[in-house]
N, C-alpha and C. Protein backbone atom coordinates (compact mmCIF):
# COMPACT_ATOMS: atom_id res chain seq x y z
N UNK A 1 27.80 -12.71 -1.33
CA UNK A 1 27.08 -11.50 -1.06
C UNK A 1 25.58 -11.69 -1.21
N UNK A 2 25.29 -12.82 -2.17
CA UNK A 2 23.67 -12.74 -2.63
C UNK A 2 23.69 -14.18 -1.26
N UNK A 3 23.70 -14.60 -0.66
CA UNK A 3 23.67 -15.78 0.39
C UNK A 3 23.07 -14.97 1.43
N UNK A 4 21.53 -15.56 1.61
CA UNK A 4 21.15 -15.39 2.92
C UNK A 4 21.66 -15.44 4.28
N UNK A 5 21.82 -14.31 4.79
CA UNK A 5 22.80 -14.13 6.29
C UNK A 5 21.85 -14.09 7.46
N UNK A 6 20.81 -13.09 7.58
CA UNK A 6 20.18 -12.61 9.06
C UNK A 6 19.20 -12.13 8.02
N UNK A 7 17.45 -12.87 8.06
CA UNK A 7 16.97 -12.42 7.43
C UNK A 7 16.37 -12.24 6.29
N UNK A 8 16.57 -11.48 5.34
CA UNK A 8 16.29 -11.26 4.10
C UNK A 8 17.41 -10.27 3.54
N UNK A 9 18.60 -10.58 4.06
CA UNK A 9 19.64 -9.59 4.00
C UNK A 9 21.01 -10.30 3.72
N UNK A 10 21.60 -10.33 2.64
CA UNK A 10 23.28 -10.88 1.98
C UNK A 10 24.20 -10.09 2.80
N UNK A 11 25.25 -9.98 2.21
CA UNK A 11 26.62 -9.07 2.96
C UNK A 11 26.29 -7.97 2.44
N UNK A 12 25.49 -7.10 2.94
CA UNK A 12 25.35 -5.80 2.85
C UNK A 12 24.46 -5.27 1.40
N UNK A 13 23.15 -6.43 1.36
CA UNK A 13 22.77 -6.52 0.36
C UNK A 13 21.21 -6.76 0.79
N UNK A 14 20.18 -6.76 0.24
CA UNK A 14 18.66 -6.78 0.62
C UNK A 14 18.47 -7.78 -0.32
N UNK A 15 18.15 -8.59 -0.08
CA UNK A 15 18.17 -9.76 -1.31
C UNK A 15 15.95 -9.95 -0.79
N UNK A 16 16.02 -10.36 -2.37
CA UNK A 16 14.28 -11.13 -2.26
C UNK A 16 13.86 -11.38 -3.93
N UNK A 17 12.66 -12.24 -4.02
CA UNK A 17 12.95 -12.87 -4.86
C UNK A 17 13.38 -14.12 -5.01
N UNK A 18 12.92 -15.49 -5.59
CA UNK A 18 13.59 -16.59 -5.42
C UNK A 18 13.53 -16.89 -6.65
N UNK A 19 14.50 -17.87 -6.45
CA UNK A 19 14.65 -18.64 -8.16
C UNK A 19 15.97 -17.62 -8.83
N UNK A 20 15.03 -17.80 -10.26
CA UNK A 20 15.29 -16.94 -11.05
C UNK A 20 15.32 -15.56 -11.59
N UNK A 21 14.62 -15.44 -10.25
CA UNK A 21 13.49 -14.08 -10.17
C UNK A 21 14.34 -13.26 -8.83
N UNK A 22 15.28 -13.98 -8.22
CA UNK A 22 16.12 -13.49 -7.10
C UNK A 22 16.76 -12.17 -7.57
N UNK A 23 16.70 -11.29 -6.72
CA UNK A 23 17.57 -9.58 -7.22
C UNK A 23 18.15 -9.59 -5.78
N UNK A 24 18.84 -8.36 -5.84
CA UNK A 24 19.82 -8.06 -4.67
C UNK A 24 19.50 -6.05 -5.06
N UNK A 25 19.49 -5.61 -3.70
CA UNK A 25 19.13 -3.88 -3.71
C UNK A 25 20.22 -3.44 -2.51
N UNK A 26 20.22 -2.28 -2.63
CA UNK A 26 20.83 -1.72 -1.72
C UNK A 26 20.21 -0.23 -1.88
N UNK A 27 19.85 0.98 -0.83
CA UNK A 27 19.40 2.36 -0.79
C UNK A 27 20.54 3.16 -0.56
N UNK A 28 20.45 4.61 -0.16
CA UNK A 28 20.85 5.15 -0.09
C UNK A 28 20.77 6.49 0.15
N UNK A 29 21.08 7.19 1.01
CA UNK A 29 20.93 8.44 1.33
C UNK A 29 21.90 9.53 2.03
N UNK A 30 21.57 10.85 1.88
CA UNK A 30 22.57 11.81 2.72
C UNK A 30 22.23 12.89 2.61
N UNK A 31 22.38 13.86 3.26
CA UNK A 31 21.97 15.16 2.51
C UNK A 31 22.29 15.59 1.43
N UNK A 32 21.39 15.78 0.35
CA UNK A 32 21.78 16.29 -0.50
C UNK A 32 21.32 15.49 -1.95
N UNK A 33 21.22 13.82 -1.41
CA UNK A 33 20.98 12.87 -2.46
C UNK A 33 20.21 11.78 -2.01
N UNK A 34 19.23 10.82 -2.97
CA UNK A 34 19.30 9.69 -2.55
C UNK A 34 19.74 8.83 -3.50
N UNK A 35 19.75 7.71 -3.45
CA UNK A 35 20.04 6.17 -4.32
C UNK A 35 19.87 5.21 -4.05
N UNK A 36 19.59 4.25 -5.27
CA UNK A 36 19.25 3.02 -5.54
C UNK A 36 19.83 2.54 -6.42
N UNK A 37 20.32 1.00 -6.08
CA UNK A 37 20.87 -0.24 -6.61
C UNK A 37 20.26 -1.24 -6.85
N UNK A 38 19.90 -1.57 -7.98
CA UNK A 38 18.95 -2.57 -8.19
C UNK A 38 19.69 -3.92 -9.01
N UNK A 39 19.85 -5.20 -8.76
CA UNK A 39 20.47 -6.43 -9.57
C UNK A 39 19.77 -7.66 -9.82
N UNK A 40 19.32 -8.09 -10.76
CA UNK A 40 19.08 -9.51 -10.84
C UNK A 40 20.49 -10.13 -10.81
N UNK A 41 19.85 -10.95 -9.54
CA UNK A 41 21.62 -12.22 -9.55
C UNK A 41 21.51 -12.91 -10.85
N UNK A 42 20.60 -13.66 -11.34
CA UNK A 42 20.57 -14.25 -12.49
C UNK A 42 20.40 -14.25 -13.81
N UNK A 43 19.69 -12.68 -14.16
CA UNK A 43 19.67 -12.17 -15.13
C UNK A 43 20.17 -11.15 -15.99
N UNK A 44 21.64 -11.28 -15.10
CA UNK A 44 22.65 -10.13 -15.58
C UNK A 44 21.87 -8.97 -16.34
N UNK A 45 21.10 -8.58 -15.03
CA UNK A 45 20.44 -6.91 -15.44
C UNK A 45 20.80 -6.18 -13.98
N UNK A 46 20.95 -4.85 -14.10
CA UNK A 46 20.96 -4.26 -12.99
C UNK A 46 21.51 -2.73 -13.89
N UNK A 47 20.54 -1.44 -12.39
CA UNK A 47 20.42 -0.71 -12.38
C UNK A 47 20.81 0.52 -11.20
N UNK A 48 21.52 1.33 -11.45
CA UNK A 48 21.44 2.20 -10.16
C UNK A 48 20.77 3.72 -10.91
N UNK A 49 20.39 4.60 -10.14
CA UNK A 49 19.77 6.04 -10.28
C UNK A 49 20.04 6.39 -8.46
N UNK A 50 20.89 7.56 -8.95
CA UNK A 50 21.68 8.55 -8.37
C UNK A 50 20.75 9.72 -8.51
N UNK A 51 19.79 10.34 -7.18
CA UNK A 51 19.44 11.70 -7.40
C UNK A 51 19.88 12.86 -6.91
N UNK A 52 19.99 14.39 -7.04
CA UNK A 52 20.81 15.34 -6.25
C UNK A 52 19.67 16.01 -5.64
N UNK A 53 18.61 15.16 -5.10
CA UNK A 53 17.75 15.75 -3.98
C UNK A 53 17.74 14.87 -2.71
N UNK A 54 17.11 15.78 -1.52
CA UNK A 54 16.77 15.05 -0.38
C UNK A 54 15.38 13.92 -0.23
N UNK A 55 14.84 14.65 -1.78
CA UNK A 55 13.29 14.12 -1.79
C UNK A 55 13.09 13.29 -3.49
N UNK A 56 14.14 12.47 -3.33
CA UNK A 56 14.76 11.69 -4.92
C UNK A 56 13.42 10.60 -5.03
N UNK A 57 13.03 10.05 -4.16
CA UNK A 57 12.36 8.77 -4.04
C UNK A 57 11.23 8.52 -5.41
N UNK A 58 10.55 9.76 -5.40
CA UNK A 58 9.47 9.70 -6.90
C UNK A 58 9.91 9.52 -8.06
N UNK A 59 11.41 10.64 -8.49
CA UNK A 59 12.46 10.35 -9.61
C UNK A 59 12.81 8.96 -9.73
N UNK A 60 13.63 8.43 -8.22
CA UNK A 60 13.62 7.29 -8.69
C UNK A 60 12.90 6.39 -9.07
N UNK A 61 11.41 6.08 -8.36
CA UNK A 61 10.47 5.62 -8.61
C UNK A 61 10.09 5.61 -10.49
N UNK A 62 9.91 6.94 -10.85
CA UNK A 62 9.95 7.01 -12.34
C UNK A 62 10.93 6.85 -13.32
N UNK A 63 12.21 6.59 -12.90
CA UNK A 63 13.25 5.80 -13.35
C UNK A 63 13.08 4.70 -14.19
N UNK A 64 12.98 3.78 -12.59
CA UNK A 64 12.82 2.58 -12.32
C UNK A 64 11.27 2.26 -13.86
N UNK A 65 10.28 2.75 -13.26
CA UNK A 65 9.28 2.35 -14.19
C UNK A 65 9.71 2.60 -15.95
N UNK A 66 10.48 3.43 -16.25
CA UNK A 66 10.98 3.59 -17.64
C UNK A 66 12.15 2.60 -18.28
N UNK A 67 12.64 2.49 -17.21
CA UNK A 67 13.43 0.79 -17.21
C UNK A 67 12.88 -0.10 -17.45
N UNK A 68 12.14 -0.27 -16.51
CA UNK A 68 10.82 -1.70 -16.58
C UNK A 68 10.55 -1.72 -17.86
N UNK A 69 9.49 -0.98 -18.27
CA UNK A 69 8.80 -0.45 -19.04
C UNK A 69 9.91 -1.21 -20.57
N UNK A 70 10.84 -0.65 -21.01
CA UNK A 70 12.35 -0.41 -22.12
C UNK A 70 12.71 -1.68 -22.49
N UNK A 71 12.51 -2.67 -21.19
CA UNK A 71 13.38 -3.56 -20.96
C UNK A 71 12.72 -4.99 -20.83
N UNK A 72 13.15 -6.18 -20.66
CA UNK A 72 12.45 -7.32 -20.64
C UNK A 72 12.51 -7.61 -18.95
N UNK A 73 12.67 -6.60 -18.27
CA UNK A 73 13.14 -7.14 -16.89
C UNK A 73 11.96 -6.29 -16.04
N UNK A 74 11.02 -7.24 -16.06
CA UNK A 74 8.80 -7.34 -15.44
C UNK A 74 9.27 -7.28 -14.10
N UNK A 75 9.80 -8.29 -13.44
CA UNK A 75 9.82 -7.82 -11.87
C UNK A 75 10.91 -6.82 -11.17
N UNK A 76 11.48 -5.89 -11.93
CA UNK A 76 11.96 -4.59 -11.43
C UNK A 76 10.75 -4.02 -10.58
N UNK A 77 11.36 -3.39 -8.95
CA UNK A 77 10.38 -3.17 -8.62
C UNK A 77 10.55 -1.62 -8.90
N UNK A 78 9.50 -0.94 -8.87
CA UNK A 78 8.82 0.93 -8.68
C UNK A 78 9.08 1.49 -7.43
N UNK A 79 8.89 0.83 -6.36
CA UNK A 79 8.59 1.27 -5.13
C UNK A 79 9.14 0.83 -4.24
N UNK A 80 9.46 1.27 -3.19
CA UNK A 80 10.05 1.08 -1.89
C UNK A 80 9.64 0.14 -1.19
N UNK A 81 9.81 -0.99 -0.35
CA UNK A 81 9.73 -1.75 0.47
C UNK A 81 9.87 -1.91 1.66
N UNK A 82 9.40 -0.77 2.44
CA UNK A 82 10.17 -0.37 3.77
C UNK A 82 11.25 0.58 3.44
N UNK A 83 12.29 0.11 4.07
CA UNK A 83 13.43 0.86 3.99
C UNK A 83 14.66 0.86 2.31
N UNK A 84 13.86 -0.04 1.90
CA UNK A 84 14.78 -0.47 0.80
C UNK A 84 13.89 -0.75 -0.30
N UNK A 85 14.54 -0.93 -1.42
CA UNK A 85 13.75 -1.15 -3.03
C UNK A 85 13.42 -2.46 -3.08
């Protein structure tokens, strides 16, 4: 799943990052919610935040940074990347 396919993209996975530093994301949306999946392949850390808005993206955004922030895991990203985390 973390194996480069087409891209910058695993089996249904947004992979970036190399090394050690490699994560895997996935987004999410619908009416009503958005979400984010966040994983270091190698640093057995990972995160999801589930919001019950159409307009989740800042929540998650401030999530994400309180994680960072808590945690020893520096290249969690804050922000969106295009279409994905």
């Amino acid at each position: 799943m973390v194996t480069p396919q087409v891209d910058d993209w695993g089996l249904g996975l947004r992979l970036s990052g190399d090394g050690m530093h490699q994560r895997f994301s996935h987004g999410g949306y619908n009416y009503g919610y958005q979400c984010v999946l966040i994983g270091a392949v190698w640093g057995r850390q990972a995160v999801a935040v589930m919001t019950g808005s159409d307009r989740g993206d800042p929540v998650i955004g401030s999530l994400l940074a309180v994680v960072r922030e808590g945690t020893s895991w520096r290249d969690l990203p804050i922000s969106q990347d295009g279409q994905t985390w």
